[in-house]
Structures are given as structure tokens and as C-alpha cells.
N, C-alpha and C. Protein backbone atom coordinates (compact mmCIF):
# COMPACT_ATOMS: atom_id res chain seq x y z
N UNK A 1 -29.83 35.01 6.50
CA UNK A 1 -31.17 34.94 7.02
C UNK A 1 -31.90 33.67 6.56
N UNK A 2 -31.71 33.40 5.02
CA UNK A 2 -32.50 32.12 4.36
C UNK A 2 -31.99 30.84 5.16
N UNK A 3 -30.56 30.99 5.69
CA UNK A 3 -29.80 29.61 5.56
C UNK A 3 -30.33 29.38 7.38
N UNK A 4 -30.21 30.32 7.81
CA UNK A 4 -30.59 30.62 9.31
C UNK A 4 -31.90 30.08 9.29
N UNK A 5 -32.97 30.54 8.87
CA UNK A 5 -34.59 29.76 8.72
C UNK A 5 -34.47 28.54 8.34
N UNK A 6 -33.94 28.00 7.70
CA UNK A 6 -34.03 26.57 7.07
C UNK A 6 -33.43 25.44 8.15
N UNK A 7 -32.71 26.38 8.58
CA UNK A 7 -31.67 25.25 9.64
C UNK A 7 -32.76 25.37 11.13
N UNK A 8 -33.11 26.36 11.41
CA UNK A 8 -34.28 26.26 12.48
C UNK A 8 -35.40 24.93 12.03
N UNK A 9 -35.88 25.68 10.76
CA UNK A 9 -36.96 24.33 10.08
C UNK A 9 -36.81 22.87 9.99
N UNK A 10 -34.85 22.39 9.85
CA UNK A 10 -34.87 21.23 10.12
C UNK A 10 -34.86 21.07 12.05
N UNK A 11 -34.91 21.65 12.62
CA UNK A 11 -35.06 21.06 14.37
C UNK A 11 -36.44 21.38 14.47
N UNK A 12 -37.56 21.83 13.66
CA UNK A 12 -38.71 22.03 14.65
C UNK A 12 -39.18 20.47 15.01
N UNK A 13 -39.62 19.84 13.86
CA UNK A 13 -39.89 18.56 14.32
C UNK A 13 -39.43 17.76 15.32
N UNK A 14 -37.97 18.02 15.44
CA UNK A 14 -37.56 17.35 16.68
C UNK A 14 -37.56 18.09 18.19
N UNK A 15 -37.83 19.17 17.88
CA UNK A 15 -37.77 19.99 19.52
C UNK A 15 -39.33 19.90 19.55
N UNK A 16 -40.39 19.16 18.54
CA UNK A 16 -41.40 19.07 19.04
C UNK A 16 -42.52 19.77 18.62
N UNK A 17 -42.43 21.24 17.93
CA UNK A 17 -43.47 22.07 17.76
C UNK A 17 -44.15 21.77 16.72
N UNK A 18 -45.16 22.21 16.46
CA UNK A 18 -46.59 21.90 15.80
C UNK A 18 -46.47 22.65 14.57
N UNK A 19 -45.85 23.68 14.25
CA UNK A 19 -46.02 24.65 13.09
C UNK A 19 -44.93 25.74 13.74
N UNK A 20 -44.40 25.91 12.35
CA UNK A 20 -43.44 27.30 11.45
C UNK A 20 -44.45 28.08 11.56
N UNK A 21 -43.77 29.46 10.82
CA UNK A 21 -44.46 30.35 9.98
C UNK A 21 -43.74 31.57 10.07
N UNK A 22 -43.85 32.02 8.97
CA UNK A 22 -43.03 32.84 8.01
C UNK A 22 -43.80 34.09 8.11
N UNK A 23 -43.02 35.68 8.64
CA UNK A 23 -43.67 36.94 8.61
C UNK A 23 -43.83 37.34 6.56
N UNK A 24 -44.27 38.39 6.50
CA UNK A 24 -44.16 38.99 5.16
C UNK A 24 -44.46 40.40 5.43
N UNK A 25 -43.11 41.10 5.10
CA UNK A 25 -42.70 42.19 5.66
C UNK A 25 -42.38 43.07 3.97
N UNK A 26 -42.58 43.75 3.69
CA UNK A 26 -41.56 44.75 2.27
C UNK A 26 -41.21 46.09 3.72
N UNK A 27 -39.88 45.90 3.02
CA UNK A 27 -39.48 47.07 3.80
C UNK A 27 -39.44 47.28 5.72
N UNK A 28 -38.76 46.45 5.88
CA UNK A 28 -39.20 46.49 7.19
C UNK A 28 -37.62 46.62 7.67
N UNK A 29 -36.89 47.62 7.74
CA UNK A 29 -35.79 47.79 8.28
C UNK A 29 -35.25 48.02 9.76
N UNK A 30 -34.44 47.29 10.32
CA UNK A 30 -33.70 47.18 9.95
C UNK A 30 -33.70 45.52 9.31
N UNK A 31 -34.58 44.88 9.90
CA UNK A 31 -34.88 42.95 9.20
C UNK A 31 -35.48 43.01 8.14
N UNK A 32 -34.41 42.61 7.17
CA UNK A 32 -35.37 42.32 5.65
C UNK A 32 -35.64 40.67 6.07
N UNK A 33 -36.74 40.67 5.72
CA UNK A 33 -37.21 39.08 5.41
C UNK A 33 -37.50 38.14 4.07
N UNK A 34 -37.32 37.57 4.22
CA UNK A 34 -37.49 37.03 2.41
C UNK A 34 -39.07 37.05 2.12
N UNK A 35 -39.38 36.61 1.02
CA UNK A 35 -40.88 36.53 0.52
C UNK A 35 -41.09 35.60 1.23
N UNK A 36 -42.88 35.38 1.72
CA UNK A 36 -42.92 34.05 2.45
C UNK A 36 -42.85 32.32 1.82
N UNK A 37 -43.71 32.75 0.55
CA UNK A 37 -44.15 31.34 -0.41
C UNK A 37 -42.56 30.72 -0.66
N UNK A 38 -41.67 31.35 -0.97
CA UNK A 38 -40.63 30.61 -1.27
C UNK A 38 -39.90 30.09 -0.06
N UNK A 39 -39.34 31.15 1.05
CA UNK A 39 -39.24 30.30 2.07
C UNK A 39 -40.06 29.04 2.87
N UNK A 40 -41.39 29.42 2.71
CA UNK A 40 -41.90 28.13 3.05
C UNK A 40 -41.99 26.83 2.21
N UNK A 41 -41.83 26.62 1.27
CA UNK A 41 -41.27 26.04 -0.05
C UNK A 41 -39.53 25.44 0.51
N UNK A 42 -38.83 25.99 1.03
CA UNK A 42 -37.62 25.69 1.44
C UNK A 42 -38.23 24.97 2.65
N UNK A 43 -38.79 25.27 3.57
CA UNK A 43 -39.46 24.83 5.02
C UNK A 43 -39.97 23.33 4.90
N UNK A 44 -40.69 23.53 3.83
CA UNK A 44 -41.44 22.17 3.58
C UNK A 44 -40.66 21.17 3.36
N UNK A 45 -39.59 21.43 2.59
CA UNK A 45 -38.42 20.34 2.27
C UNK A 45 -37.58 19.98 3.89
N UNK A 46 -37.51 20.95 4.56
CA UNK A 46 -36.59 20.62 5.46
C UNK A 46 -37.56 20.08 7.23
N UNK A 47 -39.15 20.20 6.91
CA UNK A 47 -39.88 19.75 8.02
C UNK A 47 -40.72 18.50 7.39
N UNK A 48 -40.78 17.49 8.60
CA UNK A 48 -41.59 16.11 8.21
C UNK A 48 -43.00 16.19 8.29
N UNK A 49 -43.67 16.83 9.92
CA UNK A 49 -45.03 16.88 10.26
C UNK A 49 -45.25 18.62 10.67
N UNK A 50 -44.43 19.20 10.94
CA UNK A 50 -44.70 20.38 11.07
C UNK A 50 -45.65 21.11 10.23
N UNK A 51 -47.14 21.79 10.81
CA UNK A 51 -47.74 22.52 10.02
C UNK A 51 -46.92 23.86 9.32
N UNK A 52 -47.20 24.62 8.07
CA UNK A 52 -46.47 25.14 7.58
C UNK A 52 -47.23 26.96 7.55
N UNK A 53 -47.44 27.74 7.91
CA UNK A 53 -47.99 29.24 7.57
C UNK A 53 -47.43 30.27 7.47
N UNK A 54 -47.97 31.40 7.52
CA UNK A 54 -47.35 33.22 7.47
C UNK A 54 -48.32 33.48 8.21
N UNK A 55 -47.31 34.41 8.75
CA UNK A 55 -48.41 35.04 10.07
C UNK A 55 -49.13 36.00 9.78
N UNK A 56 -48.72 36.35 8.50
CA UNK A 56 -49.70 37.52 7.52
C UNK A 56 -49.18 37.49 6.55
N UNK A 57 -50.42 37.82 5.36
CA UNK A 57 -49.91 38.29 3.93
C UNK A 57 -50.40 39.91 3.69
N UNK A 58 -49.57 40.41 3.11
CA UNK A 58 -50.31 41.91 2.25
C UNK A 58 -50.81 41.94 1.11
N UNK A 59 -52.41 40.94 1.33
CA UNK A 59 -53.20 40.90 0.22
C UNK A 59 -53.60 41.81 -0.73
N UNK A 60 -53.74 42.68 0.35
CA UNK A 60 -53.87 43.80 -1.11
C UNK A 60 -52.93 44.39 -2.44
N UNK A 61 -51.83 43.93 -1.92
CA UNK A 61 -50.25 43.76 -2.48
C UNK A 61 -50.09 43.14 -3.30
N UNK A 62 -51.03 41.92 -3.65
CA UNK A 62 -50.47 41.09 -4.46
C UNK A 62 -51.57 40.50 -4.99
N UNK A 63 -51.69 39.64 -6.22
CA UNK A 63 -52.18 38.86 -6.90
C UNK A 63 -52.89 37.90 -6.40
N UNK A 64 -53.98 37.89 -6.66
CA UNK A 64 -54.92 36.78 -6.11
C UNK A 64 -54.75 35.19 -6.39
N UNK A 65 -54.86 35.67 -7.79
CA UNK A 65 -53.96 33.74 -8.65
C UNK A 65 -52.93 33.39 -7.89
N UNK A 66 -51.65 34.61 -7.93
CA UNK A 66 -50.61 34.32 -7.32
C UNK A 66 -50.66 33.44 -5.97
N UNK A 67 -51.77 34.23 -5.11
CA UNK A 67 -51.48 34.12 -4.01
C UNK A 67 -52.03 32.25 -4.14
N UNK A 68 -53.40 32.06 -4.99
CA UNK A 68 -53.57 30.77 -4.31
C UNK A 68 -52.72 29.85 -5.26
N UNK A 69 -52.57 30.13 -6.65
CA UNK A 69 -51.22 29.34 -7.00
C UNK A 69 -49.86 28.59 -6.16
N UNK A 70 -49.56 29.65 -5.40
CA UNK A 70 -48.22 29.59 -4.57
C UNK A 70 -48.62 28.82 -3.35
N UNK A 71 -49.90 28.82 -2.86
CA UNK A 71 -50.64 28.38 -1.36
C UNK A 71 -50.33 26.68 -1.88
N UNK A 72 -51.34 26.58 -3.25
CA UNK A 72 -51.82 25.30 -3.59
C UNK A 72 -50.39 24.33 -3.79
N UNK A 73 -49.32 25.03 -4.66
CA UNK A 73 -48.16 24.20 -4.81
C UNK A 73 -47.42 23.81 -3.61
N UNK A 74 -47.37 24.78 -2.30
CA UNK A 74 -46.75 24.70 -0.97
C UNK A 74 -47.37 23.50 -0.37
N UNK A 75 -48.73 23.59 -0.34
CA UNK A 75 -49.44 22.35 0.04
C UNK A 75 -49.08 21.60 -0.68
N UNK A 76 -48.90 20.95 -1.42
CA UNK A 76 -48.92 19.83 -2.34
C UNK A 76 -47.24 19.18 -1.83
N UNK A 77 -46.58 20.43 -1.87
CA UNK A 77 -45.07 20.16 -1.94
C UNK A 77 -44.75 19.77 -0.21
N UNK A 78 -45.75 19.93 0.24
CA UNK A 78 -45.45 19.39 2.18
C UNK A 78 -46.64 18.59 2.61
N UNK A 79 -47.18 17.99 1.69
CA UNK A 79 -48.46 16.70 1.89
C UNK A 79 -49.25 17.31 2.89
N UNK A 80 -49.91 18.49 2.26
CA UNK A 80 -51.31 19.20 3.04
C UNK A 80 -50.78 19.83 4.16
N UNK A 81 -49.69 20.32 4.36
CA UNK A 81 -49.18 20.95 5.89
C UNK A 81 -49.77 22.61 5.81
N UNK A 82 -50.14 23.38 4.49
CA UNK A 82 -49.91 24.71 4.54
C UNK A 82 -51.24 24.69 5.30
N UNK A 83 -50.77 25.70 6.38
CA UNK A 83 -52.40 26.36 6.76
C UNK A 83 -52.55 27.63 6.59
């Protein structure tokens, strides 16, 4: 699934599209999905201009620091792409 997303992420730029983005699912069978922050973290390395997002988080799920910790480093790590 990881190696499958990443390899999509290197053609978006060239087939053209504007932005990725990564679901965030726990438990969603029969598709497990990975966490989003780290796959997009993989995304960022493998896209040039592509904007970078999740099409949702389960905020209530998780850590607030976490969440903008992980936002702020994604941005940084794809020169301002996270939206």
C-alpha cells in the first residue's frame, strides 16, 4: 500500500494535478491505510509542486501538539505545500 502511494506521488506532478491527499482511517476494513503525517512526509519527498493534504483527520483522536507538530514539520519538509 505505502510503496503503491509513493509511486502514484512521484507521477502526480507530471500527469499534472494540483494536490495529493491522504485519507485517515483506524480500522477501516477491508483497506487499512497508513497514518496520514508520515505518508505525506514520504509524498513530500517524492512530489516537486504538488499541494500536499488529508482529506480528514480524527481530531478528537489525537493530540493537538501532535497534530500541529507533524503539520508544521510536513510543511517545512515540502517548502509550504501542506494545506
Amino acid at each position: 500500500m505505502i510503496d503503491e502511494a509513493l509511486a502514484v506521488g512521484r507521477r502526480v506532478d507530471d500527469i499534472g494535478f494540483d494536490w495529493v491527499s491522504v485519507p485517515h482511517h483506524w480500522a477501516a476494513h477491508p483497506v487499512v491505510w497508513p497514518q496520514p503525517f508520515p505518508l505525506l512526509a514520504g509524498l513530500a519527498r517524492e512530489t516537486r509542486s504538488a499541494r500536499l493534504m488529508t482529506l480528514m483527520l480524527l481530531l478528537p483522536l489525537l493530540s493537538a501538539v501532535d497534530v500541529a507538530e507533524n503539520a508544521a514539520t510536513i510543511d517545512q519538509m515540502s517548502g509550504g505545500r501542506l494545506t
